[in-house]
C-alpha atoms as a PDB file:
ATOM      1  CA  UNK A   1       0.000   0.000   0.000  1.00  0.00           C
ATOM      2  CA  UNK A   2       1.353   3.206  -0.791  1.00  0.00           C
ATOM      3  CA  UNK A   3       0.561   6.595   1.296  1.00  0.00           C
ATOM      4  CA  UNK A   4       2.353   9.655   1.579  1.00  0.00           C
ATOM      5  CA  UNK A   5       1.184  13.250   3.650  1.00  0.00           C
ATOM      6  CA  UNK A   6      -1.655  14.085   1.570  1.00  0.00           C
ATOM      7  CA  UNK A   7      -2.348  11.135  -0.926  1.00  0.00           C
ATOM      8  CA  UNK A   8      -0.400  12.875  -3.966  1.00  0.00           C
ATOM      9  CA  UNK A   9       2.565  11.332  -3.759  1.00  0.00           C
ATOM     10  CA  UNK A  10       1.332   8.193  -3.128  1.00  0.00           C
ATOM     11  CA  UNK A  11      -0.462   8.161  -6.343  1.00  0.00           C
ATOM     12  CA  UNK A  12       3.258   9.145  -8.181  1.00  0.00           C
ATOM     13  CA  UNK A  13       4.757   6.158  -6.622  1.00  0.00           C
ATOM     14  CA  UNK A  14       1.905   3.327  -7.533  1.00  0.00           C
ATOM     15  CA  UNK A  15       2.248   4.741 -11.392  1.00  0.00           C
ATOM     16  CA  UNK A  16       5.772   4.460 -11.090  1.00  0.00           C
ATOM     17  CA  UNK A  17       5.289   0.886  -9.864  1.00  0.00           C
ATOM     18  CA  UNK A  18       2.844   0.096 -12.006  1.00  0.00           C
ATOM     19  CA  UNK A  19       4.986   1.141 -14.902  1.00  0.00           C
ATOM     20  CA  UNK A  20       7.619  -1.271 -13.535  1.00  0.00           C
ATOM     21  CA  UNK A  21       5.076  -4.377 -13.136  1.00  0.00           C
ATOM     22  CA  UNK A  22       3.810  -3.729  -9.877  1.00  0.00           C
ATOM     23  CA  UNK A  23       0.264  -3.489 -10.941  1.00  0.00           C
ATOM     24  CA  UNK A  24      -1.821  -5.055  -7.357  1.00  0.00           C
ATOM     25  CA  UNK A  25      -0.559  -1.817  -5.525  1.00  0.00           C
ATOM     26  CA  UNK A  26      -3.561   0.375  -3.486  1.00  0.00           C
ATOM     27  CA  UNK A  27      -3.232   3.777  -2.565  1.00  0.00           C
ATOM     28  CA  UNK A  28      -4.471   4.874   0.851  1.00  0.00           C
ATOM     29  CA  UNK A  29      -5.796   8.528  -0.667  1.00  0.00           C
ATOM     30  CA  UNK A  30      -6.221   9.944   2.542  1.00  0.00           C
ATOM     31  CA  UNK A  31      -3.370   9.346   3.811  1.00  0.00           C
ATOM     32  CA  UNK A  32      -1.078  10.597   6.775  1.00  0.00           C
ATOM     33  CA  UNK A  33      -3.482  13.411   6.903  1.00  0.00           C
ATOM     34  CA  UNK A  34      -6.748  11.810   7.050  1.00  0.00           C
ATOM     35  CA  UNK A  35      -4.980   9.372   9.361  1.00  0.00           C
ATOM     36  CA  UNK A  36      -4.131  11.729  12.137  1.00  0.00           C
ATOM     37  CA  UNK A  37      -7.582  12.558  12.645  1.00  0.00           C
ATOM     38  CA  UNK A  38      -8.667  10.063  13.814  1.00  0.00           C
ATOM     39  CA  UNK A  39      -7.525   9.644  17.851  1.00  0.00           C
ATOM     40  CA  UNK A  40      -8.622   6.039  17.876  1.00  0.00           C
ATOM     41  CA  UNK A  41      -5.989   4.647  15.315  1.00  0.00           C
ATOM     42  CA  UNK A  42      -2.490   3.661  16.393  1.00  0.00           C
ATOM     43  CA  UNK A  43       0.549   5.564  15.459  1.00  0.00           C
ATOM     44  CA  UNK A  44       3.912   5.151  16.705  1.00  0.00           C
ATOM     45  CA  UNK A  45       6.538   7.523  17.286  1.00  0.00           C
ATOM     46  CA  UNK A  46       7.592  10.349  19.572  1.00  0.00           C
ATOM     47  CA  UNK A  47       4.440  11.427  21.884  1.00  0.00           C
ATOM     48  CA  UNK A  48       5.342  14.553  21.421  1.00  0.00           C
ATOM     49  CA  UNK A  49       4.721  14.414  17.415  1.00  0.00           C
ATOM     50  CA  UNK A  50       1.149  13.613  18.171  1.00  0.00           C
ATOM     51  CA  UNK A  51      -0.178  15.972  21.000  1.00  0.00           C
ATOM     52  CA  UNK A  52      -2.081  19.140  19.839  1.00  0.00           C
ATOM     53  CA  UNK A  53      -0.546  22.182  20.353  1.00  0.00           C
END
């Protein structure tokens, strides 16, 4: 699956794949930023990344 901040990206790298072969390759459009939204899901990293200001 590929993702990216906003979805754009992604969608670069699955052509790009797809181009190469790699045609079975999703694209999670919403991405990092639809993602962090959403309290409930799990993220990993520094704490401090994902408190609100």
């Amino acid at each position: 699956m590929a993702s990216c901040g906003t979805g754009v990206t992604a969608c670069i790298l699955t052509l790009g794949l797809h181009r190469m072969g790699k045609t079975e390759v999703p694209v999670y459009d919403g991405s990092w930023t639809e993602w962090a939204t959403e309290l409930d899901l799990p993220m990993e990293g520094d704490e401090s990344f994902f408190k609100n200001p």
